[in-house]
C-alpha atoms as a PDB file:
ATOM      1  CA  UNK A   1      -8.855 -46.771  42.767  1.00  0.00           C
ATOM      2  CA  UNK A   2      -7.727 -44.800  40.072  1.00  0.00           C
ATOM      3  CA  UNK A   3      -9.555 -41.749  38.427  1.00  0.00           C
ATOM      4  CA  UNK A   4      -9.810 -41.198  34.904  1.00  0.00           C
ATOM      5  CA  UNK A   5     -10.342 -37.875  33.110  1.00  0.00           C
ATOM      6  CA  UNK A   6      -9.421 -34.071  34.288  1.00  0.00           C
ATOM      7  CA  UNK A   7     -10.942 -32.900  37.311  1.00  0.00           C
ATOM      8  CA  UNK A   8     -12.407 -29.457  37.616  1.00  0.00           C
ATOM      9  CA  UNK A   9      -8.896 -27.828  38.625  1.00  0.00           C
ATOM     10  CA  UNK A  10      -6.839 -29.310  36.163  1.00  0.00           C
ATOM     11  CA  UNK A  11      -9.746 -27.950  33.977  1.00  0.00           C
ATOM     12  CA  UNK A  12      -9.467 -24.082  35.005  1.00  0.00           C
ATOM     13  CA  UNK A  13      -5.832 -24.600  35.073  1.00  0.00           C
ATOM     14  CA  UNK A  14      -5.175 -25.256  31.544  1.00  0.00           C
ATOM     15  CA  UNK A  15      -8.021 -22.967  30.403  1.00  0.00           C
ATOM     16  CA  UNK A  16      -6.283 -20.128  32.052  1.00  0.00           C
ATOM     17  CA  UNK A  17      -2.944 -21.130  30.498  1.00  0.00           C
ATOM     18  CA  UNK A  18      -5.040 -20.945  26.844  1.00  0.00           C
ATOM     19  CA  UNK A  19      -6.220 -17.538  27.656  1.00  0.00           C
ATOM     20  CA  UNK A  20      -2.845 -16.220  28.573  1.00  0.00           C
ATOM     21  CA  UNK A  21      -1.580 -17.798  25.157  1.00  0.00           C
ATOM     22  CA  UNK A  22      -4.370 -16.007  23.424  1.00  0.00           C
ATOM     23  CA  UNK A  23      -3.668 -13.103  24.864  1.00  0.00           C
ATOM     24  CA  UNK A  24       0.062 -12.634  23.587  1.00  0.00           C
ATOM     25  CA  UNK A  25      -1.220 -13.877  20.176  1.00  0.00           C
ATOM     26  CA  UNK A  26      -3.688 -11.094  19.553  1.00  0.00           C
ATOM     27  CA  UNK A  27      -1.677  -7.846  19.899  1.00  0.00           C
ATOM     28  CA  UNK A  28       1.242 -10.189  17.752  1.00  0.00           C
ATOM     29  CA  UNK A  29      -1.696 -10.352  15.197  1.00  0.00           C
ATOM     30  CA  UNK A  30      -2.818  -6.968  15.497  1.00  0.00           C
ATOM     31  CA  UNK A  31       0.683  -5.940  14.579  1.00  0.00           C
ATOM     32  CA  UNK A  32       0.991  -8.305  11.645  1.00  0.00           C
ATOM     33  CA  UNK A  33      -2.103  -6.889  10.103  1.00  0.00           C
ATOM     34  CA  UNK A  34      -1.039  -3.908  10.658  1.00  0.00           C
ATOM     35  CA  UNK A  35       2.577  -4.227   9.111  1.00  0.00           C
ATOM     36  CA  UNK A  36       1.129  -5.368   5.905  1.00  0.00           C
ATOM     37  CA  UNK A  37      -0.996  -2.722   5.371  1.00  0.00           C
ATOM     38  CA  UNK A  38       1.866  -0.265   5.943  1.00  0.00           C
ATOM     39  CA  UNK A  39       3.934  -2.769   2.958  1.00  0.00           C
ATOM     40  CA  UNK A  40       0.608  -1.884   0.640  1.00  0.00           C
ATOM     41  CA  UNK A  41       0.829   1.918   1.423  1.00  0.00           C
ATOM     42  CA  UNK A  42       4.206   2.290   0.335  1.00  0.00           C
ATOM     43  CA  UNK A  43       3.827   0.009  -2.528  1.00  0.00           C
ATOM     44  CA  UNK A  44       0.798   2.184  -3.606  1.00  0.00           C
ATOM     45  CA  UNK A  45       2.986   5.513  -3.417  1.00  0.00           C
ATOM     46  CA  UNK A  46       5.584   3.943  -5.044  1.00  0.00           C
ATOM     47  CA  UNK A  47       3.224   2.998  -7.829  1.00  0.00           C
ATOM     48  CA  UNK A  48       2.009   6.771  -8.150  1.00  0.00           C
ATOM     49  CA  UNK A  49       4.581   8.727  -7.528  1.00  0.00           C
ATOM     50  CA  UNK A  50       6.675   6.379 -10.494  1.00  0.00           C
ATOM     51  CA  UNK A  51       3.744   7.192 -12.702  1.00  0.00           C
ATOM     52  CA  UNK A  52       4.149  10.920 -12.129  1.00  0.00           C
ATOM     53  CA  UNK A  53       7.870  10.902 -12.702  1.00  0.00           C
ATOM     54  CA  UNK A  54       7.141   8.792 -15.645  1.00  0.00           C
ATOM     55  CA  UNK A  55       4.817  11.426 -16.924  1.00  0.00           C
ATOM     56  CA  UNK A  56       7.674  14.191 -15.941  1.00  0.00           C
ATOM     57  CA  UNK A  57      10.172  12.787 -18.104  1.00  0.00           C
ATOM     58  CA  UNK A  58       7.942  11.502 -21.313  1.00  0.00           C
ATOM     59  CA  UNK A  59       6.544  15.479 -20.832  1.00  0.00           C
ATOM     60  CA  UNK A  60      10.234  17.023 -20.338  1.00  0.00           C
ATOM     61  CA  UNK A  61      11.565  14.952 -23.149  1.00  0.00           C
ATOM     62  CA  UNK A  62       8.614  16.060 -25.205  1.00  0.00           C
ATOM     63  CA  UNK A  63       6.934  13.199 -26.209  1.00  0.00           C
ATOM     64  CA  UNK A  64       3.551  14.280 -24.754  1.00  0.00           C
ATOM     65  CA  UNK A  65       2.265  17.964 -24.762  1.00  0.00           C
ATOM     66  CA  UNK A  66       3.241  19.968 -21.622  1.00  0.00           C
ATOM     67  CA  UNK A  67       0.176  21.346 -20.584  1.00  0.00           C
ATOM     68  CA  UNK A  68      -0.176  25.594 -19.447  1.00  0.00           C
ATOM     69  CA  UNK A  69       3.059  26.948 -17.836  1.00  0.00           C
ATOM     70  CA  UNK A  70       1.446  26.119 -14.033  1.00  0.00           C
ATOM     71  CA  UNK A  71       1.496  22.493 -14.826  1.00  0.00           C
ATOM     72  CA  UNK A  72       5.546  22.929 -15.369  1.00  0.00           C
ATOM     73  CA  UNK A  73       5.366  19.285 -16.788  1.00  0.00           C
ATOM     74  CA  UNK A  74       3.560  17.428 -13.994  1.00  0.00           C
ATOM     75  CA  UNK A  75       0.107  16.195 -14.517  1.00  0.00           C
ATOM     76  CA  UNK A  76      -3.053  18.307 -13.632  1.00  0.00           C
ATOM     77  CA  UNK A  77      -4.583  15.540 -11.781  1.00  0.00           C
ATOM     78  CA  UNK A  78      -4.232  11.617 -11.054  1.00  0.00           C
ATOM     79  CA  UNK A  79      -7.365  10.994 -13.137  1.00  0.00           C
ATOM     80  CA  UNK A  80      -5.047  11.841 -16.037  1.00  0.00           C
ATOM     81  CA  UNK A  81      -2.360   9.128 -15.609  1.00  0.00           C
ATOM     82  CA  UNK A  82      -5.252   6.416 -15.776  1.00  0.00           C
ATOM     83  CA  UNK A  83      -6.877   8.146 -18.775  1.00  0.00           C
ATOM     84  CA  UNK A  84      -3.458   8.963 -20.439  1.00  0.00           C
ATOM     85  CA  UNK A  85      -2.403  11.355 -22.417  1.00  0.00           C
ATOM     86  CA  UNK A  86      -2.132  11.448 -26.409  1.00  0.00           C
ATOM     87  CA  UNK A  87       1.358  11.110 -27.648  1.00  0.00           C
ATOM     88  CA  UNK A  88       2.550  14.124 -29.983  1.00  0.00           C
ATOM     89  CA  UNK A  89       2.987  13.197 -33.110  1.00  0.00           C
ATOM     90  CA  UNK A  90       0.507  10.156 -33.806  1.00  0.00           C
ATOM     91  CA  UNK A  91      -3.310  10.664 -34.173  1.00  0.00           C
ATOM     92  CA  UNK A  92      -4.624   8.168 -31.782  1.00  0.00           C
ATOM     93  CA  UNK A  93      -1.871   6.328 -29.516  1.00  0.00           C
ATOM     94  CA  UNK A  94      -1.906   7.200 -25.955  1.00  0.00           C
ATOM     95  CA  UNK A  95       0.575   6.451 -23.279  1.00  0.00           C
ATOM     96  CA  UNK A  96      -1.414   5.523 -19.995  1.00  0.00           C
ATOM     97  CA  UNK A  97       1.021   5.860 -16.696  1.00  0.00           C
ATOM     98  CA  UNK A  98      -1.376   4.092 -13.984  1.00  0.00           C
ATOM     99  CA  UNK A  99      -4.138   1.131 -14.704  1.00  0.00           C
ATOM    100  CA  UNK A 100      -6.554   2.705 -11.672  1.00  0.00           C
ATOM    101  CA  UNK A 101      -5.651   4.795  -9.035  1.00  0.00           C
ATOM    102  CA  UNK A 102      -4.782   2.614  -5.921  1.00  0.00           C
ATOM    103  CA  UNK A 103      -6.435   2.415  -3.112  1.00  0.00           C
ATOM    104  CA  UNK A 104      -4.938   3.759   0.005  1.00  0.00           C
ATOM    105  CA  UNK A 105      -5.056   0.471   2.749  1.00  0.00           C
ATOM    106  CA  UNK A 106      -5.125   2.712   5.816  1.00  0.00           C
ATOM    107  CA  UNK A 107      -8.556   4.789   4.394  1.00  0.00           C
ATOM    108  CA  UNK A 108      -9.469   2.054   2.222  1.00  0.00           C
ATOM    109  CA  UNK A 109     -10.288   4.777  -0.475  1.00  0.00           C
ATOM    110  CA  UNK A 110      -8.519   5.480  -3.563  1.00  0.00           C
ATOM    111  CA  UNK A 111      -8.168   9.408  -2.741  1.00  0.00           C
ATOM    112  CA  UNK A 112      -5.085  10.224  -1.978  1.00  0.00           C
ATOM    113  CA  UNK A 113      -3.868  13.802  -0.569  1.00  0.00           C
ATOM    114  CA  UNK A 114      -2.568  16.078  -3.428  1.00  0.00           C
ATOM    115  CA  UNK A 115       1.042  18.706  -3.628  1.00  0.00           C
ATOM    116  CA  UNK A 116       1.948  21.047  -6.531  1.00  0.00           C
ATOM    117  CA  UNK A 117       5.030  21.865  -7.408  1.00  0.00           C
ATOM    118  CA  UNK A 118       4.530  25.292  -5.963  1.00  0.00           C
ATOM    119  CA  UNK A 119       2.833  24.208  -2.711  1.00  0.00           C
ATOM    120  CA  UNK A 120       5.427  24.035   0.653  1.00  0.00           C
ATOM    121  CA  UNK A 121       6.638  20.869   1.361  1.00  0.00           C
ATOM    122  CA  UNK A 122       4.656  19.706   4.524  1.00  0.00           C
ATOM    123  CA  UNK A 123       1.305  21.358   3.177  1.00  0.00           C
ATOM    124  CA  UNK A 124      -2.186  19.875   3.627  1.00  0.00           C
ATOM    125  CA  UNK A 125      -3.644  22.142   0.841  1.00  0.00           C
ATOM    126  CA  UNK A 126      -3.596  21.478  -2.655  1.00  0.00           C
ATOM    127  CA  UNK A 127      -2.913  24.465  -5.052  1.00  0.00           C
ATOM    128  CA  UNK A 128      -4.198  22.291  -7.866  1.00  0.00           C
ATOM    129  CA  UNK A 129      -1.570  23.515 -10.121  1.00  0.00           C
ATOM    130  CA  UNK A 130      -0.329  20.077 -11.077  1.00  0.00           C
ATOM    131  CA  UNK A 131       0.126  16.971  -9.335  1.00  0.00           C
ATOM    132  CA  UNK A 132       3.703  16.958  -7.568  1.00  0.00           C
ATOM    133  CA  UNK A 133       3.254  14.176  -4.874  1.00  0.00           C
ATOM    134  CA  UNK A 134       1.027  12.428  -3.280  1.00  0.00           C
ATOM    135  CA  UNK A 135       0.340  11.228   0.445  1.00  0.00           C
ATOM    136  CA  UNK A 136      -2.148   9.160   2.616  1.00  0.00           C
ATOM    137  CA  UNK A 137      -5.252  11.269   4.366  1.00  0.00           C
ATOM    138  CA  UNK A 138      -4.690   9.024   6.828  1.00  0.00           C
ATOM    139  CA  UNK A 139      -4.484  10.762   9.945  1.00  0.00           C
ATOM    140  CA  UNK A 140      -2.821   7.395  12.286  1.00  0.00           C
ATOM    141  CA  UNK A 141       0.802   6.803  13.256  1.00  0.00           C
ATOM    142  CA  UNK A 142       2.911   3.899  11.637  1.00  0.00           C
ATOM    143  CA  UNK A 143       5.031   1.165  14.032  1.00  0.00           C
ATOM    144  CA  UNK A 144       7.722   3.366  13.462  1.00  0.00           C
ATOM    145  CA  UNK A 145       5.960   6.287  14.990  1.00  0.00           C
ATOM    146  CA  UNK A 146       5.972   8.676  11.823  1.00  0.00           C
ATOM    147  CA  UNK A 147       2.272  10.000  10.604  1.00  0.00           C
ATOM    148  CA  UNK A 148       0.975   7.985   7.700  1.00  0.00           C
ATOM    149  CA  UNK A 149       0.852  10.894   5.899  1.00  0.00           C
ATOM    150  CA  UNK A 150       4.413  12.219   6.258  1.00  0.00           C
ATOM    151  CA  UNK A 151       5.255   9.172   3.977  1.00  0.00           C
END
């Protein structure tokens, strides 16, 4: 006589074999997810930090005003490389540098921490001077093991 259809064991059996599949799936997942937000970070400061060299050289070159002597060409503050900044010369043409101020993936804000050009390299502060560089507020650690916010 011959028996059709699993029996109890066979059931457990390949249940258990699923959940050990699952299992080395999730953390692969985890990572994935996790990989492509660190692609959108540094796409987003790429974006920025582009617009604020962009700004540098139009300002350096003299095409749009300065600002005081702290700003030392840089802008005063991201807002103003989405609103732009009147071109010298021309009565109402602006030059914008960014459409909107990305958002950061790893806060899921668009605030981003701010340097001046006279602030130390690895400071948390902003002197609010001008806008030199920009970095995540993102206190967690990359795959790579560097802070987010060393980027």
């Amino acid at each position: 006589m011959r028996k059709r259809g699993f029996t109890y064991i066979e059931l457990l059996v390949a249940a258990t074999i699923l959940a050990i599949l699952a299992s080395a799936v999730v953390p692969f997942l985890k990572l994935t997810v996790k990989r492509k937000k660190e692609i959108q970070l540094r796409r987003a400061l790429r974006e920025i930090r582009t617009a604020i060299d962009h700004y540098k050289e139009l300002s350096d070159r003299g095409v749009i005003p300065k600002g005081g002597p702290e700003t030392m060409g840089y802008p005063p503050d991201l807002d103003t490389l989405v609103e732009g900044v009147r071109i010298i010369g021309t009565v109402n043409r602006k030059v914008r540098f960014l459409r909107r101020i990305p958002v950061d993936p790893m806060t899921g804000k668009a605030e981003w921490g701010l340097r001046s050009a006279q602030d130390d390299p690895d400071s948390t502060t902003w002197g609010g001077q001008n806008v030199y560089d920009v970095y995540s507020l993102s206190e967690g650690t990359a795959i790579d093991g560097t802070k987010y916010k060393d980027w």
